[in-house]
PDB file of N, CA and C in Angstrom:
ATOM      1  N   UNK A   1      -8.444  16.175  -5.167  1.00  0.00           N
ATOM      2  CA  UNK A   1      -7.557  15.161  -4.637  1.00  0.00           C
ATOM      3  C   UNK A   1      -8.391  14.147  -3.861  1.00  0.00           C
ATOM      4  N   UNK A   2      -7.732  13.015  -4.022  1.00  0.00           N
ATOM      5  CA  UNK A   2      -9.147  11.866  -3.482  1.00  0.00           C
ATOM      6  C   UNK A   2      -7.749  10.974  -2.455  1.00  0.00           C
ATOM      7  N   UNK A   3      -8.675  10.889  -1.232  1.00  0.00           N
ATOM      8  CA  UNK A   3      -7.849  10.253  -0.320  1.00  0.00           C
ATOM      9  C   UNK A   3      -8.314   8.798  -0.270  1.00  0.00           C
ATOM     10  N   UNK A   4      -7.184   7.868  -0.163  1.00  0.00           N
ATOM     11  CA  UNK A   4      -7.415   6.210   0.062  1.00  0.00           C
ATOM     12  C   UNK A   4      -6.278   6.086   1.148  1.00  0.00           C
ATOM     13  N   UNK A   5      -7.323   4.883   1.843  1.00  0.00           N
ATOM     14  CA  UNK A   5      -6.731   4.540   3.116  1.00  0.00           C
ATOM     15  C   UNK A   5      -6.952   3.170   2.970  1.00  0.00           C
ATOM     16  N   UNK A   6      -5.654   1.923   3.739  1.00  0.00           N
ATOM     17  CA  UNK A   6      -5.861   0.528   3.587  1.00  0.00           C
ATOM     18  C   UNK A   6      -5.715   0.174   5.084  1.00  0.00           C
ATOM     19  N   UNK A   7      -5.755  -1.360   5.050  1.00  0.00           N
ATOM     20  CA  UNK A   7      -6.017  -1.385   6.890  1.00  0.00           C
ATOM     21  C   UNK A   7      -5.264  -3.386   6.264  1.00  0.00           C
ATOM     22  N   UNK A   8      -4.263  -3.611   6.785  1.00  0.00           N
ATOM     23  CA  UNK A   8      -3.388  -5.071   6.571  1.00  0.00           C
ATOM     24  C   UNK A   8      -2.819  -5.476   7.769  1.00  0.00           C
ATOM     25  N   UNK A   9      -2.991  -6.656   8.356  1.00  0.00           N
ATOM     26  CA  UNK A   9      -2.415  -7.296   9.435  1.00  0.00           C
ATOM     27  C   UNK A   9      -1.165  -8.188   9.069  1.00  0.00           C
ATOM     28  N   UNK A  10      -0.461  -7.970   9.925  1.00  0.00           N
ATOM     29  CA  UNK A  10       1.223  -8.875   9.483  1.00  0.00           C
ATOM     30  C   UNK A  10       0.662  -9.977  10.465  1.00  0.00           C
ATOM     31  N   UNK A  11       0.875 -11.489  10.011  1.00  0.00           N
ATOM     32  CA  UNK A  11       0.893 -12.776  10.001  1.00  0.00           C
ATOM     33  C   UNK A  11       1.826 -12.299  11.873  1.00  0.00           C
ATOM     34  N   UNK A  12       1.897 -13.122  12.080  1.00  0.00           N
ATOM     35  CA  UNK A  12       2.399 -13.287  14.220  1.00  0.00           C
ATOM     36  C   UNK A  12       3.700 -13.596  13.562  1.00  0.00           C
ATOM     37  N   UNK A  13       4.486 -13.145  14.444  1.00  0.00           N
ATOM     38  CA  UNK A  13       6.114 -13.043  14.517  1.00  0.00           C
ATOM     39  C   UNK A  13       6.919 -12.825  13.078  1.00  0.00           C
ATOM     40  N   UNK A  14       6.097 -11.803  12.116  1.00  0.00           N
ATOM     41  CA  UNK A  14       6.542 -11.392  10.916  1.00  0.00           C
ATOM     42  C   UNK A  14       6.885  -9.445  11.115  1.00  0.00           C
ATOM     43  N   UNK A  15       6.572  -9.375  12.044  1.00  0.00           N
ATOM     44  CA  UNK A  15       5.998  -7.687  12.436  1.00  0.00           C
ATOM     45  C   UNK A  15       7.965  -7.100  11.993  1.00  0.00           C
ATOM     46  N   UNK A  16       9.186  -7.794  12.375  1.00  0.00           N
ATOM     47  CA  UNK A  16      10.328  -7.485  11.817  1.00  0.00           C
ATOM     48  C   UNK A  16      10.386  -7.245  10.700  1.00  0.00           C
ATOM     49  N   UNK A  17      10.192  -8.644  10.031  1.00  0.00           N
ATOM     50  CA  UNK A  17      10.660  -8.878   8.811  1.00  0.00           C
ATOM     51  C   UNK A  17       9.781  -7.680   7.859  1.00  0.00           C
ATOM     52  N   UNK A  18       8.630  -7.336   8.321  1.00  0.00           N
ATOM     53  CA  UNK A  18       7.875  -6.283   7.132  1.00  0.00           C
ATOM     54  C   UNK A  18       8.241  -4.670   7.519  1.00  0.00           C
ATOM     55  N   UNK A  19       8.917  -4.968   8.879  1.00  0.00           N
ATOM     56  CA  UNK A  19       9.363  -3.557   8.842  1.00  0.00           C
ATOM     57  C   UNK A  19      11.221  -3.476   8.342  1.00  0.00           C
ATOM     58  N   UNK A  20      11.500  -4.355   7.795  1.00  0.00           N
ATOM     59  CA  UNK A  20      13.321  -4.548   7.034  1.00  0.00           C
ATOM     60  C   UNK A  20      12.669  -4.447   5.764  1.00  0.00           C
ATOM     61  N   UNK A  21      11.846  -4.629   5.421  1.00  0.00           N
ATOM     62  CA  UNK A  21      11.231  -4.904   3.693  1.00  0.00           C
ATOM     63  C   UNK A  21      11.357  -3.531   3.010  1.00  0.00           C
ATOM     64  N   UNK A  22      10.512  -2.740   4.187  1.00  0.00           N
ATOM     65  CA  UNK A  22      10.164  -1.316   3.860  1.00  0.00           C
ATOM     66  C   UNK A  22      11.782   0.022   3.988  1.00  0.00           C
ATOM     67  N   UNK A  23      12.439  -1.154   4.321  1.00  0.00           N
ATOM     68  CA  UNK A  23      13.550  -0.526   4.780  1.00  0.00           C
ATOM     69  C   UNK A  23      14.236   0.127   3.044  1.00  0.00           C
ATOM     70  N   UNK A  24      13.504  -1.065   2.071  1.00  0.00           N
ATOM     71  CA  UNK A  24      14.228  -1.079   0.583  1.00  0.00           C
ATOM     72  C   UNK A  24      13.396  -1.189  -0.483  1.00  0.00           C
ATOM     73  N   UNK A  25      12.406  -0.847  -0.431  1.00  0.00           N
ATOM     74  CA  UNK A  25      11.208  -1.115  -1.052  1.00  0.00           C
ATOM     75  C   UNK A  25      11.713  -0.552  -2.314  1.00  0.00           C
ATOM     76  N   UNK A  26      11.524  -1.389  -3.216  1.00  0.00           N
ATOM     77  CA  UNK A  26      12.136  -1.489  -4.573  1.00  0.00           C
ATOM     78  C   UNK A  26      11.644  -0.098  -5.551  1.00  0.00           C
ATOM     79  N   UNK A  27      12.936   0.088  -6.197  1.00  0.00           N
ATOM     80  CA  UNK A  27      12.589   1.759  -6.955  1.00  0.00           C
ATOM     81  C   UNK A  27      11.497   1.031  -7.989  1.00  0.00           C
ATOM     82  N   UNK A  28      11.431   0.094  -8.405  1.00  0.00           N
ATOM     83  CA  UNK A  28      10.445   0.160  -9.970  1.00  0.00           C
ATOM     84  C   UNK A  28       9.229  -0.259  -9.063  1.00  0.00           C
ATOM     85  N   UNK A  29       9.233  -0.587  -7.855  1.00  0.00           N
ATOM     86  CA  UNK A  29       7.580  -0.166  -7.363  1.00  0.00           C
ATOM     87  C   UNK A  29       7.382   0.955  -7.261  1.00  0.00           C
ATOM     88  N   UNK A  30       8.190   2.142  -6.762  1.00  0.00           N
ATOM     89  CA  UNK A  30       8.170   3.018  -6.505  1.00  0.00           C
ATOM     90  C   UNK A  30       7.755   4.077  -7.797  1.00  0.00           C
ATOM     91  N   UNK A  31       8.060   3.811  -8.694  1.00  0.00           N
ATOM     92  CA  UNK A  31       8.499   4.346 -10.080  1.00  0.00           C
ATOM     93  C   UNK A  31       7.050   4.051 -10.924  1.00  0.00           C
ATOM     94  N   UNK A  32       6.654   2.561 -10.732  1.00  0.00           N
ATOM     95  CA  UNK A  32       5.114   2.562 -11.352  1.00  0.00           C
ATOM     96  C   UNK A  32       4.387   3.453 -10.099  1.00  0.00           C
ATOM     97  N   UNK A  33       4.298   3.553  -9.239  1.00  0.00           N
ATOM     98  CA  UNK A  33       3.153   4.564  -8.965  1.00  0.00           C
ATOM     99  C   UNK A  33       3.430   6.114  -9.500  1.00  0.00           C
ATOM    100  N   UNK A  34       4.467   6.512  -8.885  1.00  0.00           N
ATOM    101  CA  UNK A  34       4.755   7.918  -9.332  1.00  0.00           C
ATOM    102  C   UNK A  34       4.514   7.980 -10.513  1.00  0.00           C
ATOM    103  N   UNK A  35       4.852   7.081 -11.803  1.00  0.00           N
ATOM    104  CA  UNK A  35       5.335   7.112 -13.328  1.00  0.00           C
ATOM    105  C   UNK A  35       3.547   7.244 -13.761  1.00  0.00           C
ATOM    106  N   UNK A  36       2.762   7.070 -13.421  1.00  0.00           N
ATOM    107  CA  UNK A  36       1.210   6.754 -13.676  1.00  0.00           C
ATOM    108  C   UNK A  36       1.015   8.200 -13.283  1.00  0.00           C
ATOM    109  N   UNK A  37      -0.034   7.735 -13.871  1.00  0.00           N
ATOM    110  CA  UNK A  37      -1.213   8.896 -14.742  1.00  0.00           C
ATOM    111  C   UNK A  37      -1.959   9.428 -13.428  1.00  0.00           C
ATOM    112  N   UNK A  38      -1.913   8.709 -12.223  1.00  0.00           N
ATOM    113  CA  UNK A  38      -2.702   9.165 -11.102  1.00  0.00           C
ATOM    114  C   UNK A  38      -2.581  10.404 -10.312  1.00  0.00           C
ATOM    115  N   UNK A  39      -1.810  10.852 -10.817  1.00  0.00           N
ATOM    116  CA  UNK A  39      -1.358  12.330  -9.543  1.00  0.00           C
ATOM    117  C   UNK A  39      -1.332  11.733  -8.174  1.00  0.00           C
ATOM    118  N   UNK A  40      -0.263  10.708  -7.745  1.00  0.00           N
ATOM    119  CA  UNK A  40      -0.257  10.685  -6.466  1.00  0.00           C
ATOM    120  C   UNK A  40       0.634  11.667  -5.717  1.00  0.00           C
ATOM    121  N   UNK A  41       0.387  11.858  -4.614  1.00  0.00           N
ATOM    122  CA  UNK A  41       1.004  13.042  -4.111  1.00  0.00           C
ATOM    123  C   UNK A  41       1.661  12.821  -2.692  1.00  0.00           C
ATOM    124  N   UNK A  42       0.706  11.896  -2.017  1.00  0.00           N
ATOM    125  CA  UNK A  42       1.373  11.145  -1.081  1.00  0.00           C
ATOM    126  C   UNK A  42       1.173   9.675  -0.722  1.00  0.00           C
ATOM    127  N   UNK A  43       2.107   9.617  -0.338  1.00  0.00           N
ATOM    128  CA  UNK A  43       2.149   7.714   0.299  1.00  0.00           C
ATOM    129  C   UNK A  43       2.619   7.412   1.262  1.00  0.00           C
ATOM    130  N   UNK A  44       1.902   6.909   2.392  1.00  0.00           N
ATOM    131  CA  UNK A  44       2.328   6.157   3.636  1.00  0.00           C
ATOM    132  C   UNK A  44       1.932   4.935   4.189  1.00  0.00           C
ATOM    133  N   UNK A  45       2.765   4.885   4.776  1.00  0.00           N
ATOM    134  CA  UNK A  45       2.411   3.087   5.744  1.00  0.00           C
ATOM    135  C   UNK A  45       2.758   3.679   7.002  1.00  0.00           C
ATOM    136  N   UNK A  46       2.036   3.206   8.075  1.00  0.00           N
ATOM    137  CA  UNK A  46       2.200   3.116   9.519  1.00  0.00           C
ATOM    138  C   UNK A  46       1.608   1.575   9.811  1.00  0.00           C
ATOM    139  N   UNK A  47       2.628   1.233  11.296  1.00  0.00           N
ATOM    140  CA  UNK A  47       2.088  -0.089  11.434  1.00  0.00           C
ATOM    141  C   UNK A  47       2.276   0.047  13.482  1.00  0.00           C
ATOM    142  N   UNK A  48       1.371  -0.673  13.710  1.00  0.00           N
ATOM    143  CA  UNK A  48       1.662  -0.600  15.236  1.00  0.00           C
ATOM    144  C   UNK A  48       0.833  -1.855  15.364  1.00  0.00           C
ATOM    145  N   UNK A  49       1.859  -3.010  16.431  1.00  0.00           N
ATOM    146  CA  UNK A  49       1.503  -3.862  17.006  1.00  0.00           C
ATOM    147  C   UNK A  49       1.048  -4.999  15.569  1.00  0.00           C
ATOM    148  N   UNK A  50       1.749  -4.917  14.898  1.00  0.00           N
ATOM    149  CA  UNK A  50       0.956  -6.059  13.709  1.00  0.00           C
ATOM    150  C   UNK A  50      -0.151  -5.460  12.659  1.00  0.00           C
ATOM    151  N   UNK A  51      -0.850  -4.385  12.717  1.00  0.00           N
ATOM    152  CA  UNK A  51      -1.836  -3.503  12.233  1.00  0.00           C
ATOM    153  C   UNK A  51      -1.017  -2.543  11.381  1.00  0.00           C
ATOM    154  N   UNK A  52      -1.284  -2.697  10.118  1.00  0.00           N
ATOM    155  CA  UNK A  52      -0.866  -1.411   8.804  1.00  0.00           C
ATOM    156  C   UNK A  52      -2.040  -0.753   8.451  1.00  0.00           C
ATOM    157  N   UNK A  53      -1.032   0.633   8.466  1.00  0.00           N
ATOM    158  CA  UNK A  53      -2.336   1.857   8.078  1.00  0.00           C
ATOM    159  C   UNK A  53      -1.563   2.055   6.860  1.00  0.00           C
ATOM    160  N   UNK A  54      -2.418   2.223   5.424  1.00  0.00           N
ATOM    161  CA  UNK A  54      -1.812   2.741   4.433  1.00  0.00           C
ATOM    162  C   UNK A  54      -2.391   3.841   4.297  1.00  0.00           C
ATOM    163  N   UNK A  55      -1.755   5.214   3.500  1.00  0.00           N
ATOM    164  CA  UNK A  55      -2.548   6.542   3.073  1.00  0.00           C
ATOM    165  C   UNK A  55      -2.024   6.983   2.029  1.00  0.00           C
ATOM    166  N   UNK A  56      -2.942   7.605   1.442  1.00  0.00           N
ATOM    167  CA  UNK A  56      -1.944   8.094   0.198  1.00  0.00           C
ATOM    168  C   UNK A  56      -3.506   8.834  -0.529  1.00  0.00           C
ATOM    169  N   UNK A  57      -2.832  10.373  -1.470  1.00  0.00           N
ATOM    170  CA  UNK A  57      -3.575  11.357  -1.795  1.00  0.00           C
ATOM    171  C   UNK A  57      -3.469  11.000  -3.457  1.00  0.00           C
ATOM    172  N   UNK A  58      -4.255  11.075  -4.313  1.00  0.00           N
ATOM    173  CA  UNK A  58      -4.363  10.471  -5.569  1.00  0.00           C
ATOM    174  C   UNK A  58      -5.190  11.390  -6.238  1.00  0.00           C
ATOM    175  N   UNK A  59      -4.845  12.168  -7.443  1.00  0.00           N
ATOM    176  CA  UNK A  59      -6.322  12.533  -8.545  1.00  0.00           C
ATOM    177  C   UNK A  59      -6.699  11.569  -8.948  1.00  0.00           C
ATOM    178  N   UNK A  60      -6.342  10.439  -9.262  1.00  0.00           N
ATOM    179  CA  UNK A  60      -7.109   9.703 -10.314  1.00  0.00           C
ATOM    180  C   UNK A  60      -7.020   8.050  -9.352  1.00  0.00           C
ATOM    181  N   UNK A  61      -7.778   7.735  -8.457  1.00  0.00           N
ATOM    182  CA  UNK A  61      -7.509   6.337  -7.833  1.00  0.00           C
ATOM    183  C   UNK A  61      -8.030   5.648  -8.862  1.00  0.00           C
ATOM    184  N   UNK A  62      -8.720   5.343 -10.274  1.00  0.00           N
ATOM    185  CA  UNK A  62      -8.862   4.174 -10.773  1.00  0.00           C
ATOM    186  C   UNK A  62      -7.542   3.896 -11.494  1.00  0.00           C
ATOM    187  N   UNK A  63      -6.498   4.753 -11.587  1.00  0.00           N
ATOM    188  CA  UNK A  63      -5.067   4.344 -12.277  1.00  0.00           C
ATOM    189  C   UNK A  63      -4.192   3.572 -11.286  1.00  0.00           C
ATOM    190  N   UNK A  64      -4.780   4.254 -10.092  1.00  0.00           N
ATOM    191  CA  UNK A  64      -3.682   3.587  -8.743  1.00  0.00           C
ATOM    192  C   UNK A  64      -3.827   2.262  -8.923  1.00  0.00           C
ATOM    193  N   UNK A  65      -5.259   1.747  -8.839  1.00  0.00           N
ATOM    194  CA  UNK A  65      -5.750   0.733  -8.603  1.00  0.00           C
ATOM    195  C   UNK A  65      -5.589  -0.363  -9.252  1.00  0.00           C
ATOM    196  N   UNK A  66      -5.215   0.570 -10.927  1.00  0.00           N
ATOM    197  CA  UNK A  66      -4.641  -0.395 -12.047  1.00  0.00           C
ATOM    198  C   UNK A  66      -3.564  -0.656 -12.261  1.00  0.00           C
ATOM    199  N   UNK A  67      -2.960   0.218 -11.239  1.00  0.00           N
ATOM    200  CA  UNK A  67      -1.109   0.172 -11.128  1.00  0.00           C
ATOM    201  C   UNK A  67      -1.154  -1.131 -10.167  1.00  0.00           C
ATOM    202  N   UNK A  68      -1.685  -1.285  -8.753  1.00  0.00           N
ATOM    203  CA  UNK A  68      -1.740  -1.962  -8.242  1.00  0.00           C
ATOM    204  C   UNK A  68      -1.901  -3.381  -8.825  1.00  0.00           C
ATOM    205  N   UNK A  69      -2.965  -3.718  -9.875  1.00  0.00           N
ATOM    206  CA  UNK A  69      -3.365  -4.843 -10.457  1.00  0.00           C
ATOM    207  C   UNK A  69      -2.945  -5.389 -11.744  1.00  0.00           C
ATOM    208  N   UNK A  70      -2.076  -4.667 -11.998  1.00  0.00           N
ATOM    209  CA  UNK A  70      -1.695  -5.053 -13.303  1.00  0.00           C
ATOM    210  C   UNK A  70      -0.271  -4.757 -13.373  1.00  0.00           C
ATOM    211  N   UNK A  71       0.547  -3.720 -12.344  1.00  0.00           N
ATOM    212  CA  UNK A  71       1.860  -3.820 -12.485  1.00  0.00           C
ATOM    213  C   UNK A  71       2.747  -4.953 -12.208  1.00  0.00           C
ATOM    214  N   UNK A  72       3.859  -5.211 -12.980  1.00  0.00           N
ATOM    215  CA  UNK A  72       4.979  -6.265 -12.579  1.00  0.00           C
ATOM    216  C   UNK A  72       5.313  -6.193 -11.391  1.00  0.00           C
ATOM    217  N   UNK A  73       5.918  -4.969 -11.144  1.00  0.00           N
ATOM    218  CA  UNK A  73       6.697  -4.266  -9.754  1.00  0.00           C
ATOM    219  C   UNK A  73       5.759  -4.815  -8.751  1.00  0.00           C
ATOM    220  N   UNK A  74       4.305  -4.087  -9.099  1.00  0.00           N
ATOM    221  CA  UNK A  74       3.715  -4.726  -8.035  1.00  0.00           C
ATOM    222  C   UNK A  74       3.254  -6.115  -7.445  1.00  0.00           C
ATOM    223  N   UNK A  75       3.473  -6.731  -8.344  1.00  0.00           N
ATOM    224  CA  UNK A  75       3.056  -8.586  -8.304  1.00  0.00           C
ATOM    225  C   UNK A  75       3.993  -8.595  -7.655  1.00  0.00           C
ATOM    226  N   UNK A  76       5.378  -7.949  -7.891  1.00  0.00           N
ATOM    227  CA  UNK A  76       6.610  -9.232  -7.543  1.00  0.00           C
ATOM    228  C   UNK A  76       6.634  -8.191  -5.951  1.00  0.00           C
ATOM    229  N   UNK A  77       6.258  -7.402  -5.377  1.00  0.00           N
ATOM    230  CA  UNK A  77       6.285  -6.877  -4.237  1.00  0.00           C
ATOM    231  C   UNK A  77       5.289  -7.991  -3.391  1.00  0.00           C
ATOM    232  N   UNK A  78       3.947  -7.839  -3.804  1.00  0.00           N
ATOM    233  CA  UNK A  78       3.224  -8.881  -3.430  1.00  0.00           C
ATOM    234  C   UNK A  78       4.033 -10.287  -3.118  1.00  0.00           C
ATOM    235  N   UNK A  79       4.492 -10.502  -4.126  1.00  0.00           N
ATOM    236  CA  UNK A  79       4.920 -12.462  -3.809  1.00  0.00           C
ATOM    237  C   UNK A  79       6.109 -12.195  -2.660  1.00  0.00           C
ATOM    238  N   UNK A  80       6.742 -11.021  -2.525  1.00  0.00           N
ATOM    239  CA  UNK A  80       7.609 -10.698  -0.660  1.00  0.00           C
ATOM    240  C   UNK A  80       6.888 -10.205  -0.091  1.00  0.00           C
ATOM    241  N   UNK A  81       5.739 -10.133   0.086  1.00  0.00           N
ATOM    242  CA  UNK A  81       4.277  -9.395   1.274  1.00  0.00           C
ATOM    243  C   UNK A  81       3.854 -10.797   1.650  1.00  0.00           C
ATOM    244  N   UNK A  82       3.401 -11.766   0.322  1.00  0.00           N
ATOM    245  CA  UNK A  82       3.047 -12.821   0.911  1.00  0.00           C
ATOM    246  C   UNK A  82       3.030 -13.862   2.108  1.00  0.00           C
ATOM    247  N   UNK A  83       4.503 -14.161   2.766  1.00  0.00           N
ATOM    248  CA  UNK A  83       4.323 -14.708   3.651  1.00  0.00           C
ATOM    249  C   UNK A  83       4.307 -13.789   4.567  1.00  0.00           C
ATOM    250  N   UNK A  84       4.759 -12.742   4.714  1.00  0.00           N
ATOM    251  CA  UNK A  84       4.382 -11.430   6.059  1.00  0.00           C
ATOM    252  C   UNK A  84       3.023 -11.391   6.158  1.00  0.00           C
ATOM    253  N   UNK A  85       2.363 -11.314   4.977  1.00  0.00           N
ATOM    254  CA  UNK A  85       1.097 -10.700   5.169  1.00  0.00           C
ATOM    255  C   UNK A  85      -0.440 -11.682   5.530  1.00  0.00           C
ATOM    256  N   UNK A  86      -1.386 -11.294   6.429  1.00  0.00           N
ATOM    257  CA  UNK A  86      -2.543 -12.210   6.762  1.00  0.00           C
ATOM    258  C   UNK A  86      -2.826 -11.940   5.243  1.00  0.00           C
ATOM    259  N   UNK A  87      -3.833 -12.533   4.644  1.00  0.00           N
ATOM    260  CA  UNK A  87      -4.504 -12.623   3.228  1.00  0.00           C
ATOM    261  C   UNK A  87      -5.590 -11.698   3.656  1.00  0.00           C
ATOM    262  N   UNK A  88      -6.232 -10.566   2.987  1.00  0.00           N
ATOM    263  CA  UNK A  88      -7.134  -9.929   2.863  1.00  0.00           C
ATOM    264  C   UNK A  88      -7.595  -9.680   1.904  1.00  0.00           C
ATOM    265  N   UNK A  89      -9.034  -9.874   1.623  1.00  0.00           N
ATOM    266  CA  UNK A  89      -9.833  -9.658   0.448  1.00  0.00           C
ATOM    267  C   UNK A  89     -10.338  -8.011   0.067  1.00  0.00           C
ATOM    268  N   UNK A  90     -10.783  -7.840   1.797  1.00  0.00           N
ATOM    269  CA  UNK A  90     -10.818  -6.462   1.732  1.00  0.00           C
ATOM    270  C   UNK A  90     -10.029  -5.270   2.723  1.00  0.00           C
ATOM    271  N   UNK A  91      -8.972  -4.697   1.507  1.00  0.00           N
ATOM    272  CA  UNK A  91      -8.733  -3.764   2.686  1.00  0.00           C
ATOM    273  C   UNK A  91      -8.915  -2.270   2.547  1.00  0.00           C
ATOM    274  N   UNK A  92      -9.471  -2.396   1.602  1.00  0.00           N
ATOM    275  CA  UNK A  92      -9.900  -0.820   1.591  1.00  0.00           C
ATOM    276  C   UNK A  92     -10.961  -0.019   2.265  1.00  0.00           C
ATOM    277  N   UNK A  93     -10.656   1.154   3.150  1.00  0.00           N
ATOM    278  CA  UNK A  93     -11.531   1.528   4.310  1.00  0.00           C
ATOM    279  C   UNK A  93     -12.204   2.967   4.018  1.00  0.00           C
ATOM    280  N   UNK A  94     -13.387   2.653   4.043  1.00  0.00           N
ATOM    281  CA  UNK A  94     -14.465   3.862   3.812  1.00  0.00           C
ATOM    282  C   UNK A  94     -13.550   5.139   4.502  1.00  0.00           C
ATOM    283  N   UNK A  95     -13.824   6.309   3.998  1.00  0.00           N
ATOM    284  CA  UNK A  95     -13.409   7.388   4.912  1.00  0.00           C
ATOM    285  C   UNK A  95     -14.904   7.924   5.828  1.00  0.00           C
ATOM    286  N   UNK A  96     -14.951   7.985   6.559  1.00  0.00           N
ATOM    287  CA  UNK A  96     -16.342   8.277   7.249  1.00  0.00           C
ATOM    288  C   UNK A  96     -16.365  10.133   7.781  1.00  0.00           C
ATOM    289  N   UNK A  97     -15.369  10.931   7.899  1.00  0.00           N
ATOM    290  CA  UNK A  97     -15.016  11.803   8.455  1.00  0.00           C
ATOM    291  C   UNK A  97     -13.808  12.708   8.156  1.00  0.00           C
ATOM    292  N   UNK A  98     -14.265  14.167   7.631  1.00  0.00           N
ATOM    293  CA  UNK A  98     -13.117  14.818   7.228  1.00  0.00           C
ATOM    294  C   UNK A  98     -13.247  16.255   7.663  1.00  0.00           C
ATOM    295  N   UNK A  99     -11.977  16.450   8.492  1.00  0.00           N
ATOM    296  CA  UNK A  99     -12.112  18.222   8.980  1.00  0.00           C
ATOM    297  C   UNK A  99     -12.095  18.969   8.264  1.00  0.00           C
ATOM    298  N   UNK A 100     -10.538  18.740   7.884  1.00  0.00           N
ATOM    299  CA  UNK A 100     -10.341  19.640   6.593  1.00  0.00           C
ATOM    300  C   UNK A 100     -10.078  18.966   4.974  1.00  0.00           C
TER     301      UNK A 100
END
């Protein structure tokens, strides 16, 4: 099982609006990750103060990644992230440290 973690800042006085988003986050986003070939197993978002932590447990992250980049669901999630979201090129965060 291979762990990925993301790190996204919400744009100033959007920190509501991205936490009502998540309130309904659309089944056919939901549906291309699960529906893929990746064995995901878990998925989370935490956000504090404007700062998103994403996590999520995957066998196969190069499918995630292609779910991410090539799904519909996911474009059209993106184009409602867009104005919430600062623009980041990179948000994917090394894991540096693991207990268990």
């Amino acid at each position: 099982m291979e762990r990925i973690a993301f790190h996204l800042r919400i744009r100033e006085g959007k920190r509501e609006e991205y936490r009502e988003k998540h309130e309904t986050v659309p089944e056919a986003l939901e549906s291309a990750y699960l529906d893929s070939e990746a064995g995901l197993e878990t998925y989370s978002v935490f956000e504090k103060d404007g700062h998103v932590f994403g996590y999520m447990e995957v066998e196969d992250p190069a499918v995630i990644e292609h779910v991410m980049a090539n799904s519909e669901a996911q474009a059209e999630w993106a184009e409602v992230m867009a104005p919430i979201l600062e623009d980041a090129d990179d948000i994917w965060m090394d894991e540096v440290y693991r207990m268990i």
